[in-house]
Protein backbone atom coordinates (compact mmCIF):
# COMPACT_ATOMS: atom_id res chain seq x y z
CA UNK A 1 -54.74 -18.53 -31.16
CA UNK A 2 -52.36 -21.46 -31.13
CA UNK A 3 -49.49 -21.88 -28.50
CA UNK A 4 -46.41 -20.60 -31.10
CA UNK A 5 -48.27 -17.35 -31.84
CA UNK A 6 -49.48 -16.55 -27.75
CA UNK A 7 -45.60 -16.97 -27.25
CA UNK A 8 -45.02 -14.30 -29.77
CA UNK A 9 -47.41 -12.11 -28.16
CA UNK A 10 -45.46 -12.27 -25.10
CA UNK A 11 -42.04 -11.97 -26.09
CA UNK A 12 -43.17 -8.55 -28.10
CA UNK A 13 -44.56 -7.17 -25.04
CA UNK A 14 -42.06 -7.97 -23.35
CA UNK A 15 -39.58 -6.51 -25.52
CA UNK A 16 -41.10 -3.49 -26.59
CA UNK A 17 -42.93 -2.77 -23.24
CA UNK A 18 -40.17 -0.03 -22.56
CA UNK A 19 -41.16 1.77 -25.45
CA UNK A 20 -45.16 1.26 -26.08
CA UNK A 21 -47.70 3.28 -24.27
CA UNK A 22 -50.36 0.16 -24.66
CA UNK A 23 -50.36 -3.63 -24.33
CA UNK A 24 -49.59 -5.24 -28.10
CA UNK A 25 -51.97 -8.15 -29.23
CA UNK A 26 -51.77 -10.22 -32.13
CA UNK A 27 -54.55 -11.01 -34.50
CA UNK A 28 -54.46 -13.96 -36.38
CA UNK A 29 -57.46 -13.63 -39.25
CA UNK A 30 -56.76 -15.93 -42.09
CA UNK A 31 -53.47 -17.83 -40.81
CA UNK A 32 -51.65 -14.40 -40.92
CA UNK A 33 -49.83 -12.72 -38.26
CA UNK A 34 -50.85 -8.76 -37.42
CA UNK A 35 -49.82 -6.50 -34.79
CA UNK A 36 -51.96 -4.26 -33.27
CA UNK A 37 -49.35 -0.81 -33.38
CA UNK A 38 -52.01 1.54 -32.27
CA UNK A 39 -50.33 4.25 -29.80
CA UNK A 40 -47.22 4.27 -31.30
CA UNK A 41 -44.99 6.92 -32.82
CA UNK A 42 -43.79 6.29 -36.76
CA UNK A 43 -40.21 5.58 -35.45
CA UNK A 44 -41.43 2.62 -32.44
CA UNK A 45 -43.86 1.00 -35.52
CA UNK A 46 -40.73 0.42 -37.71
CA UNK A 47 -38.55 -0.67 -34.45
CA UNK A 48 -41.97 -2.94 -33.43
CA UNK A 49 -42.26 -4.48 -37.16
CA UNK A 50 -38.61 -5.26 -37.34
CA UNK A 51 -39.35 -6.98 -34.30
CA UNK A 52 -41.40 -9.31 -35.81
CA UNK A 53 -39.40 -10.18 -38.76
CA UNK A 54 -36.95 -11.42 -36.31
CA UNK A 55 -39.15 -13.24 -34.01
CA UNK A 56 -41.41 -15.84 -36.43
CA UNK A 57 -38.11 -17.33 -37.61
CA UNK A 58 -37.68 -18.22 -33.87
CA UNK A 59 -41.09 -19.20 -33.14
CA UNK A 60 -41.38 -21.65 -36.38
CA UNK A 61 -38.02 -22.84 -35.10
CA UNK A 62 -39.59 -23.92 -31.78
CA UNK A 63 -37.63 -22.22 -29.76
CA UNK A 64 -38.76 -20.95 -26.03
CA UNK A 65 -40.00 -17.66 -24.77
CA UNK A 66 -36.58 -17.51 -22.91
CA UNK A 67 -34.31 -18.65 -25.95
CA UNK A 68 -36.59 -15.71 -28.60
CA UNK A 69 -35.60 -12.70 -25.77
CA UNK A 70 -31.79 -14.12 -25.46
CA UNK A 71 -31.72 -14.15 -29.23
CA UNK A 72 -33.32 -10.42 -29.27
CA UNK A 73 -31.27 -9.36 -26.48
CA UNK A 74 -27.95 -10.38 -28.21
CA UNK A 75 -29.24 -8.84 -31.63
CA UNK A 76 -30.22 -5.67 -29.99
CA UNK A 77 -26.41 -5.84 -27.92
CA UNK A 78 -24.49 -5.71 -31.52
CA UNK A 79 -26.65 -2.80 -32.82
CA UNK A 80 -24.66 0.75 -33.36
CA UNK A 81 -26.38 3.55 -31.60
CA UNK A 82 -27.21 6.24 -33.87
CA UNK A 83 -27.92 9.74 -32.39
CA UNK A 84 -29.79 12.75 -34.10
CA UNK A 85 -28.13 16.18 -34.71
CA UNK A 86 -29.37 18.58 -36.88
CA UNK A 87 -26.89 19.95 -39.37
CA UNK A 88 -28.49 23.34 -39.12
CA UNK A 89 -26.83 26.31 -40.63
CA UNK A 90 -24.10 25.49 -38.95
CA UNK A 91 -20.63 25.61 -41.26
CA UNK A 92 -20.07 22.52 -43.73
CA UNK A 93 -17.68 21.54 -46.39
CA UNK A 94 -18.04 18.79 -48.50
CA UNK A 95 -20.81 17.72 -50.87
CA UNK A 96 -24.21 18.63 -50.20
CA UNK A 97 -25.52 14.55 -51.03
CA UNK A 98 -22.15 13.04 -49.38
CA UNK A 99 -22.64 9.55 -47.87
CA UNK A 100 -21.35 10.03 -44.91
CA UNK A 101 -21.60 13.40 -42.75
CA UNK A 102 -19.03 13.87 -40.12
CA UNK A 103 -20.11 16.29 -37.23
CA UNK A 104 -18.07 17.53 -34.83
CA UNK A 105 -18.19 19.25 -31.83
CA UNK A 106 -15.16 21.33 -30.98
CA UNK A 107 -13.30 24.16 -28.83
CA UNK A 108 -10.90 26.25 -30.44
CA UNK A 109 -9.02 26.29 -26.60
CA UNK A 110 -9.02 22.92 -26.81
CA UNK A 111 -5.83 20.95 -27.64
CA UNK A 112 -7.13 18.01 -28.76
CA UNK A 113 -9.70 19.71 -30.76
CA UNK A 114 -6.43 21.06 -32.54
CA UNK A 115 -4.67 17.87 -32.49
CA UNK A 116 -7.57 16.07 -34.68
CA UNK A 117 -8.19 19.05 -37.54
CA UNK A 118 -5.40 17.30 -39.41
CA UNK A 119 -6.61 13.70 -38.78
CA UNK A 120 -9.74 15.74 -40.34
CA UNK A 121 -7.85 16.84 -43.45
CA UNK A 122 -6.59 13.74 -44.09
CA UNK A 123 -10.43 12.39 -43.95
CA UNK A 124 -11.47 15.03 -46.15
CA UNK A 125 -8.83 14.07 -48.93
CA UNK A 126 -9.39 10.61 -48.75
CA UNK A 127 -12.97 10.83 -49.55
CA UNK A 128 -13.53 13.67 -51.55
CA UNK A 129 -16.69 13.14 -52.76
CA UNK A 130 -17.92 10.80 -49.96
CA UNK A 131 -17.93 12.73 -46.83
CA UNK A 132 -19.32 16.51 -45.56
CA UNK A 133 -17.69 17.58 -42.80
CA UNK A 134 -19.74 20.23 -40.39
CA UNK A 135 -18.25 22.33 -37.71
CA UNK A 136 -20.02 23.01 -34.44
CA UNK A 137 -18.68 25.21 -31.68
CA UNK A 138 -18.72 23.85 -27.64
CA UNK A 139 -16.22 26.15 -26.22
CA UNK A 140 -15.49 24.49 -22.48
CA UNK A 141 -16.78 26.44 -19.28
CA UNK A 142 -12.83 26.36 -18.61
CA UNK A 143 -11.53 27.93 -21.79
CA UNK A 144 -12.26 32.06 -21.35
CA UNK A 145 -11.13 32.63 -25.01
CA UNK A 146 -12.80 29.82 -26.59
CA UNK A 147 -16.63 31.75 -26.90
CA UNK A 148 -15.44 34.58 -28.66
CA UNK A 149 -12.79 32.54 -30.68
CA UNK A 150 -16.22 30.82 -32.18
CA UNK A 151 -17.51 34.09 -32.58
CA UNK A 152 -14.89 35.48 -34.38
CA UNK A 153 -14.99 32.34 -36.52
CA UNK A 154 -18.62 32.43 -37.60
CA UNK A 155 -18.40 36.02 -37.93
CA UNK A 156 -15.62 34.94 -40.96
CA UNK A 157 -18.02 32.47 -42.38
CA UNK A 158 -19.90 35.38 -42.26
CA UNK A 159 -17.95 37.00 -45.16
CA UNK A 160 -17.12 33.30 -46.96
CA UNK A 161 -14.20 32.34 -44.62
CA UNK A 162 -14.92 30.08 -42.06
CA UNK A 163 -12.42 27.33 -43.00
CA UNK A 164 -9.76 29.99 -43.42
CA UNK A 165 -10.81 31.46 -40.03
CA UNK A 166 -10.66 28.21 -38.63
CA UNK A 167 -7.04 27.04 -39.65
CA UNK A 168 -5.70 30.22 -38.38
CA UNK A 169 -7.45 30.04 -34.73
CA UNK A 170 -6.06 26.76 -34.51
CA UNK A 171 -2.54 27.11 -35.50
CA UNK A 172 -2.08 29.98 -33.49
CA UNK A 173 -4.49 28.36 -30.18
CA UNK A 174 -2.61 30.25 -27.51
CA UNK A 175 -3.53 34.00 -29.22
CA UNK A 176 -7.35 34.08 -28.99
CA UNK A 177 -7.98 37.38 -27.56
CA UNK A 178 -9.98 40.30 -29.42
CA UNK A 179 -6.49 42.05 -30.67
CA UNK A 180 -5.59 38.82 -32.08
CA UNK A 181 -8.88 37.61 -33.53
CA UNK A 182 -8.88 40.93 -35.63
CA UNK A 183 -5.14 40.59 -36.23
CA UNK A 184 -5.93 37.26 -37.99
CA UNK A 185 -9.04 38.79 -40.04
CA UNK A 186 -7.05 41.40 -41.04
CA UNK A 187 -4.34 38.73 -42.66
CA UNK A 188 -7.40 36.95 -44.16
CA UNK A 189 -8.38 40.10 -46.03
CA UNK A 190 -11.70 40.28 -44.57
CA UNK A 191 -13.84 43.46 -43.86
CA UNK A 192 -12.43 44.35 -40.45
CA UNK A 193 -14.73 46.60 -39.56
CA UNK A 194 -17.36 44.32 -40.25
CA UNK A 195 -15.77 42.01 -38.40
CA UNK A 196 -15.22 44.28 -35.62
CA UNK A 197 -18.88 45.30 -34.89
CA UNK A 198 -20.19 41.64 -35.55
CA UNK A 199 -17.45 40.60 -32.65
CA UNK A 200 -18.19 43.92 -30.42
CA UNK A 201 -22.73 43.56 -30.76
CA UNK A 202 -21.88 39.60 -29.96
CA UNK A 203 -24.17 38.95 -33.49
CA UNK A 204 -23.02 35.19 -33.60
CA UNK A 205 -23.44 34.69 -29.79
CA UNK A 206 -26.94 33.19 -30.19
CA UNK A 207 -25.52 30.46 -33.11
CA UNK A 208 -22.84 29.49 -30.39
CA UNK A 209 -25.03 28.83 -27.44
CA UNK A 210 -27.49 27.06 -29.79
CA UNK A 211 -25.15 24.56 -30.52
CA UNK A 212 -24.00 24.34 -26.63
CA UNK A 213 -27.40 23.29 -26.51
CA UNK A 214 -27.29 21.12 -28.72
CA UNK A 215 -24.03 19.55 -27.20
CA UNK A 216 -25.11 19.44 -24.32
CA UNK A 217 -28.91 17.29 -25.44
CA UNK A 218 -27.29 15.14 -26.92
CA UNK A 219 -24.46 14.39 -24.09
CA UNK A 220 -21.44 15.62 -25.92
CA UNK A 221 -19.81 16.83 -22.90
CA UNK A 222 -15.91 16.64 -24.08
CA UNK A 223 -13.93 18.06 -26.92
CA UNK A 224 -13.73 16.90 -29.46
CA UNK A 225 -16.62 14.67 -30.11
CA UNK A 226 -17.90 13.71 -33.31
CA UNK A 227 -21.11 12.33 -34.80
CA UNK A 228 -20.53 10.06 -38.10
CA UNK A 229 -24.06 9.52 -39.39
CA UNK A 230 -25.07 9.96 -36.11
CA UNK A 231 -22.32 7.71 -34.38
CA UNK A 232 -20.13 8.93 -31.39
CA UNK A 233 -16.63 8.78 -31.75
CA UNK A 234 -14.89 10.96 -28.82
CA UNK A 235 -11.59 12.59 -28.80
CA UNK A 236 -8.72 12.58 -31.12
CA UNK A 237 -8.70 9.52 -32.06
CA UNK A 238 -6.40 8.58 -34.95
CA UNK A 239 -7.17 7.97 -38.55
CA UNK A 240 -8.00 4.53 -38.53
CA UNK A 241 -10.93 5.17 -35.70
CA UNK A 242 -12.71 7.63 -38.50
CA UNK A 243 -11.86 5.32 -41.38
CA UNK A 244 -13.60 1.93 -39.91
CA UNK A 245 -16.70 4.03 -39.61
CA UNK A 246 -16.64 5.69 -42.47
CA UNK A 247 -15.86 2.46 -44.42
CA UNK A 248 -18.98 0.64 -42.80
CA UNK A 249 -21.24 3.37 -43.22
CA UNK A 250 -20.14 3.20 -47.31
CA UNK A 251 -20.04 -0.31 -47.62
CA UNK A 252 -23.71 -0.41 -49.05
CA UNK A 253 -24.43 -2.99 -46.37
CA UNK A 254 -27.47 -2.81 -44.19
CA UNK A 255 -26.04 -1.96 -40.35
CA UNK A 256 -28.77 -2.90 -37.64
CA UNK A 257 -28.89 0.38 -35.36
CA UNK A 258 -30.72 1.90 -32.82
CA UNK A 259 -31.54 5.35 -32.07
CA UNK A 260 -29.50 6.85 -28.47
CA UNK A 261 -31.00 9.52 -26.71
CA UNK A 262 -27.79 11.19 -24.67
CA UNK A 263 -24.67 10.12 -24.75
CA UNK A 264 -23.04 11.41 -21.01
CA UNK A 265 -26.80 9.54 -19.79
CA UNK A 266 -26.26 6.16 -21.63
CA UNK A 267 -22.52 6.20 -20.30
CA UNK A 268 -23.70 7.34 -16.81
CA UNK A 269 -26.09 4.09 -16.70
CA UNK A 270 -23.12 2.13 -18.23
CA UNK A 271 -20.86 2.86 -15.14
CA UNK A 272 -23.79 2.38 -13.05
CA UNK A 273 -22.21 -1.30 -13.21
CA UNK A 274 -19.89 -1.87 -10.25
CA UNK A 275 -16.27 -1.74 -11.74
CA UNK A 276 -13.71 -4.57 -11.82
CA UNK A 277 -12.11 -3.63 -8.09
CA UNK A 278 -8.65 -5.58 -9.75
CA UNK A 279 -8.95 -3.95 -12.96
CA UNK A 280 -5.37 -2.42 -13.70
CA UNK A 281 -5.71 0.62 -15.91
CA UNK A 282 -2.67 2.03 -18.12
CA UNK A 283 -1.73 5.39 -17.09
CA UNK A 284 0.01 7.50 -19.27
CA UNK A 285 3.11 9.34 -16.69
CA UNK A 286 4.08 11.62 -19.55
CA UNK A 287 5.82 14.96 -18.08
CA UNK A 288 3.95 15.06 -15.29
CA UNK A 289 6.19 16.06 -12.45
CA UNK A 290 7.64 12.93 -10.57
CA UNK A 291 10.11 12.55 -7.62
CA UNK A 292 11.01 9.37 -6.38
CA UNK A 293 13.48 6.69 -7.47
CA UNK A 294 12.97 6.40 -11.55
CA UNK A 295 13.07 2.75 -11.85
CA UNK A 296 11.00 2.32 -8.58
CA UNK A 297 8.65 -0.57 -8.16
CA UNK A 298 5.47 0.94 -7.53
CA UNK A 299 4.39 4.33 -8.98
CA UNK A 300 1.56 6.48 -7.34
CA UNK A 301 -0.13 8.74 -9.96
CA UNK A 302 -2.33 11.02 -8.15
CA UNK A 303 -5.14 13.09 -9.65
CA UNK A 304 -5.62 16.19 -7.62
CA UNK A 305 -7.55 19.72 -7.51
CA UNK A 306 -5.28 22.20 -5.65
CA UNK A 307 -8.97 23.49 -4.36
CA UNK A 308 -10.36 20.55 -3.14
CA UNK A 309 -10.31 19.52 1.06
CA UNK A 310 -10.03 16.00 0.24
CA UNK A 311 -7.20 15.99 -1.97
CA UNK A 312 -5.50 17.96 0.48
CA UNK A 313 -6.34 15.71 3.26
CA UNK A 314 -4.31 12.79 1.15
CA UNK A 315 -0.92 14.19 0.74
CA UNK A 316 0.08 13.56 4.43
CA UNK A 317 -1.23 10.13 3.88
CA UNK A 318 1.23 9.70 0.74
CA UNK A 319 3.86 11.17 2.36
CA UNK A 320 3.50 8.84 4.74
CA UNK A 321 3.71 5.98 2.59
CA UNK A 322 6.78 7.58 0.61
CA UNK A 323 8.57 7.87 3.76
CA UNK A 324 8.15 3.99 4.87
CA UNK A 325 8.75 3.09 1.00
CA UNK A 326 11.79 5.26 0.27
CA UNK A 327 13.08 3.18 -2.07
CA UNK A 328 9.81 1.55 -3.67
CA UNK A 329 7.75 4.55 -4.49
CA UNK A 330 7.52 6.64 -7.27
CA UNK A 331 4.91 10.03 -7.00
CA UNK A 332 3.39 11.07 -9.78
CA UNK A 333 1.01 14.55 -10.39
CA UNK A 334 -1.76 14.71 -12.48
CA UNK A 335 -3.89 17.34 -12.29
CA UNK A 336 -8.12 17.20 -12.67
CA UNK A 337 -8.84 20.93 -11.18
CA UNK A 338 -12.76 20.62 -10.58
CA UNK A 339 -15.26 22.75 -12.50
CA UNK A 340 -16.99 23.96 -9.39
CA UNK A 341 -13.28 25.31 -7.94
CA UNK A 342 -12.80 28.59 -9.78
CA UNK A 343 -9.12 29.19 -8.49
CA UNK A 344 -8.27 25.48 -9.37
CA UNK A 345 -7.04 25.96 -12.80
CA UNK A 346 -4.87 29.12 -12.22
CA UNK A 347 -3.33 26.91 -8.93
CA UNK A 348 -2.55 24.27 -11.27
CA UNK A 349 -0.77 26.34 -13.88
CA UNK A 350 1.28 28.13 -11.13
CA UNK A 351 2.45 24.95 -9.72
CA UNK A 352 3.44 23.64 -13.32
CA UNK A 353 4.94 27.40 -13.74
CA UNK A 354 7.19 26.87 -10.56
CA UNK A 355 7.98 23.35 -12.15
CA UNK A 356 9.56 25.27 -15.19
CA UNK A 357 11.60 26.59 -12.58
CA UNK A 358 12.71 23.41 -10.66
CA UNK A 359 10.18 23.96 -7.54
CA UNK A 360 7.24 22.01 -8.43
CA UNK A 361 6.80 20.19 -5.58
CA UNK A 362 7.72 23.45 -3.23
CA UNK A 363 4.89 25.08 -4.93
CA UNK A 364 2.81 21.87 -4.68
CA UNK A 365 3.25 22.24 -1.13
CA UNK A 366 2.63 25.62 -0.33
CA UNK A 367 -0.82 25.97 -2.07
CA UNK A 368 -2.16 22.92 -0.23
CA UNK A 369 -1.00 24.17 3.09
CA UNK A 370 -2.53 27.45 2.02
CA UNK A 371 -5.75 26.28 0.11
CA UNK A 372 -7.89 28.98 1.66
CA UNK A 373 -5.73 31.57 0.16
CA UNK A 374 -4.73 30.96 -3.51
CA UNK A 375 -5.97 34.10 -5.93
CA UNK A 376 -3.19 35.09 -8.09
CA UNK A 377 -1.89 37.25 -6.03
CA UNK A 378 -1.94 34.92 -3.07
CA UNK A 379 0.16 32.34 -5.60
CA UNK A 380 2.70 35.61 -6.96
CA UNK A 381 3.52 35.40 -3.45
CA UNK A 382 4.04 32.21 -3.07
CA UNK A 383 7.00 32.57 -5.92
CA UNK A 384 8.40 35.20 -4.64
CA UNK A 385 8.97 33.22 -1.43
CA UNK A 386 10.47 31.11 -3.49
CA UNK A 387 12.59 33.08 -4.66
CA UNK A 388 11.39 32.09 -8.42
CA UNK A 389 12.23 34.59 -11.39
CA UNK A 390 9.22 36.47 -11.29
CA UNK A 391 9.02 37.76 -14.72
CA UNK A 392 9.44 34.19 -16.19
CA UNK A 393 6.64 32.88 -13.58
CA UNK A 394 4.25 35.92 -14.63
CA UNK A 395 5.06 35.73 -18.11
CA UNK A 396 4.10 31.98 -17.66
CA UNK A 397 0.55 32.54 -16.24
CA UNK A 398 -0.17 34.96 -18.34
CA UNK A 399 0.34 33.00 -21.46
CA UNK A 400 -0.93 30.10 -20.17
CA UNK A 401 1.86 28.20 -21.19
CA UNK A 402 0.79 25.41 -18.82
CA UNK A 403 -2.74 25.00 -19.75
CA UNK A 404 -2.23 22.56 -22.57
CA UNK A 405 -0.85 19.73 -20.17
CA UNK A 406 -3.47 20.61 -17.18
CA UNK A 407 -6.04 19.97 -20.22
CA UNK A 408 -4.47 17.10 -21.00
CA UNK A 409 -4.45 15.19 -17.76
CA UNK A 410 -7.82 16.52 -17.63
CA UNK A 411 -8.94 14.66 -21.43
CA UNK A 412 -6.69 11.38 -20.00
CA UNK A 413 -8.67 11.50 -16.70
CA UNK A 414 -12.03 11.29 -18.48
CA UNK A 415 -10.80 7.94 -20.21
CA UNK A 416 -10.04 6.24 -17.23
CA UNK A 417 -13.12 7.16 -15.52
CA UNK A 418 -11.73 9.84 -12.83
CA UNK A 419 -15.11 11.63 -12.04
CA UNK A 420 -13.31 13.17 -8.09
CA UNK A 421 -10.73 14.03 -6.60
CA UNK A 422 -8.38 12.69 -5.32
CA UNK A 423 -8.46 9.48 -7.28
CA UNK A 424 -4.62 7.59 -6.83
CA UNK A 425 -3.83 4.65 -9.52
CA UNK A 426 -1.59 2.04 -7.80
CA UNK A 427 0.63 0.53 -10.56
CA UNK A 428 -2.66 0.98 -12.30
CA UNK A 429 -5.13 -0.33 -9.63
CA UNK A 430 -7.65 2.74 -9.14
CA UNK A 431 -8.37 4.09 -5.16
CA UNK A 432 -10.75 6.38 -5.04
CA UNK A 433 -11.17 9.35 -2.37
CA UNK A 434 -8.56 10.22 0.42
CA UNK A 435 -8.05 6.82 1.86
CA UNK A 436 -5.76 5.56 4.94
CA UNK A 437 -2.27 5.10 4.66
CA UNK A 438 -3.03 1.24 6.05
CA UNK A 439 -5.54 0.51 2.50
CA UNK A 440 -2.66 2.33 0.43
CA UNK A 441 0.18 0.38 2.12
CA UNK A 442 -2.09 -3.36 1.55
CA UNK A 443 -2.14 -2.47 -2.00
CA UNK A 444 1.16 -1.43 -2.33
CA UNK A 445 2.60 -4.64 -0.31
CA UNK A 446 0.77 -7.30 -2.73
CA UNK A 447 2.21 -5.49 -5.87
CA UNK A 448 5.98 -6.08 -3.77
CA UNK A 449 5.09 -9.80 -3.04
CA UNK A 450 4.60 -10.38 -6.44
């Protein structure tokens, strides 16, 4: 075997050893080039042969061992990651043989998931004959209504009216339990009755926690996310986002991909790299609560979880800092109440609830002196010591007027990679964890000197 081919038996091991379960050799009988692909699956032979394609360009070129894996490296960087999700019998509209199939995951709780179904439309309308769009449920641990909302849906698609189902759960997102569910088959004309016992014997449960499953294999984590010929695209992203794709994936030209396992795993290994410690992140204030001056030069936002030791054990420490900076510091609230806290959420929405009344920050204060006690009743009390208008507050957590905006910080938080609490953005530079008030006041004297 000459020198050229022995390289190109090394760089193939090399690349593919990740993936094959034996050592690759090369045969060379007549002056051709073979591959020995025994012990791999169909799916690593096709990976393994494209391989190879690439690689005797590079050898006849006389480049190096190092210079071939750069070259592959780089080639395999620019590849889309494709991931596989079964269509199932889940709901679908659109041709049968269209292009390009959009999946999404969604939660009918979800505001965002809401937000997007008209981005949707619009997709739908544009490309007509082009694109199937399929629906798949992942109601959020956090979002009591949202299993039985997907229920109620499938159990319409049930009688031929998912999609009609569908556009009413969303448009009216805050009226998801049973009364309203059968309030909104009745208006659809449906068999109610039907409806009724396929809602009551849970018939559609098992279709729902199939595809939480399935969510949850392939790493879709967050509502909503979507899967465009096996692409991730996550959140509401606007019209454009959906249209690149879509464009590629119909432009007839041959896209290099590769196949992704999980997506929450690949991203997990992707922070795995240490992050930019000077990075400066753009944080959305929104109408989060604020005091402080308005045109202040520094502005704290804080992500907190009402239930959580450490984010209490900050406040004194930016209180602190507030009180040395009276006139530089501007406070701002986000919330990013902790899946493993079950009286986070309701904490959260009674502090916003108090805001609606002017006391936000009395609120804020009382539940984190009192974190030990905050049940409902514990944070009724709390507004009555207030002196808050108690049927407004009630009517408030009921309704979960509130929830929306909590969900929202919550959906912003995941962009900028909050994964605890507390984690405090500095005019954008990210602290993480209930630091000293001498690391917060460094920070905060470099942004002045500037």
């Amino acid at each position: 075997m000459n020198k050229k081919l022995m390289i190109l038996g090394m760089v193939v091991t090399l690349v593919l050893g990740c993936m094959v379960k034996k050592v690759t050799k090369l045969e060379v009988p007549e002056g051709s080039v073979k591959v020995d692909l025994t012990g791999m699956s169909k799916e690593q032979q096709e990976v393994a042969k494209g391989m190879i394609n690439e690689i005797i360009p590079l050898i006849k070129a006389g480049k190096s061992t190092d210079e071939v894996l750069r070259t592959l490296q780089d080639a395999e960087g620019k590849k889309v990651t494709r991931y596989q999700v079964e269509v199932g019998e889940s709901p679908s509209r659109g041709p049968k043989d269209a292009k390009v199939t959009i999946i999404e995951f969604s939660d009918f709780q979800c505001p965002f998931s809401k937000k997007v179904q008209t981005t949707l439309g619009d997709i739908i309308k544009k490309y007509p004959q082009q694109v199937k769009h399929v629906y798949k449920q992942n109601p959020l641990p956090f979002h009591k209504d949202a299993p039985l909302a997907a229920e109620a849906a499938l159990a319409a698609g049930a009688q031929g009216m998912f999609w009609e189902m569908h556009d009413i759960i969303f448009e009216n997102q805050n009226q998801l339990k049973e009364e309203n569910l059968l309030d909104h088959a009745q208006k659809l004309g449906l068999d109610v009755e039907k409806f009724k016992a396929d809602l009551t014997s849970h018939k559609f449960k098992p279709q729902v926690d199939g595809e939480l499953q399935q969510a949850a294999k392939v790493g879709a984590s967050g509502t909503p996310a979507f899967f465009i010929n096996g692409r991730f695209l996550s959140g509401a992203q606007p019209l454009e986002s959906f249209v690149k794709i879509v464009d590629e994936e119909l432009s007839g030209k041959a896209i290099p991909f590769k196949w992704g396992t999980s997506v929450k795993e690949e991203k997990k290994e992707a922070k795995r790299v240490e992050e930019d410690p000077n990075k400066i992140y753009t944080v959305p204030v929104g109408t989060s609560p604020v005091k402080g001056p308005k045109n202040a030069p520094i502005t704290i936002i804080a992500y907190n979880d009402f239930q959580c030791p450490f984010s209490k054990r900050v406040q004194p420490t930016i209180d602190q800092l507030m009180k040395n900076n009276p006139q530089n510091i501007k406070l701002v609230f986000k919330h990013f109440p902790l899946g493993f806290h079950k009286d986070a959420i309701g904490a959260a929405e009674a502090a916003m609830a108090a805001g609606a009344q002017g006391k936000f920050w009395e609120m804020h204060d009382k539940i984190f002196t009192n974190q030990e006690k905050i049940s409902i009743d514990n944070l009724k009390g709390y507004a009555q010591e207030l002196k808050l208008n108690m049927t407004k507050f009630n009517a408030d957590l009921e309704s979960h007027r509130f929830k929306p905006a909590i969900d929202e910080d919550i959906q912003t938080a995941g962009q900028l990679g909050v994964r605890g609490t507390p984690t405090v953005f500095v005019n954008g530079k990210k602290v993480v964890g209930a630091k000293p008030v001498e690391e917060f006041q460094r920070i905060i004297d470099e942004f002045l000197k500037k």
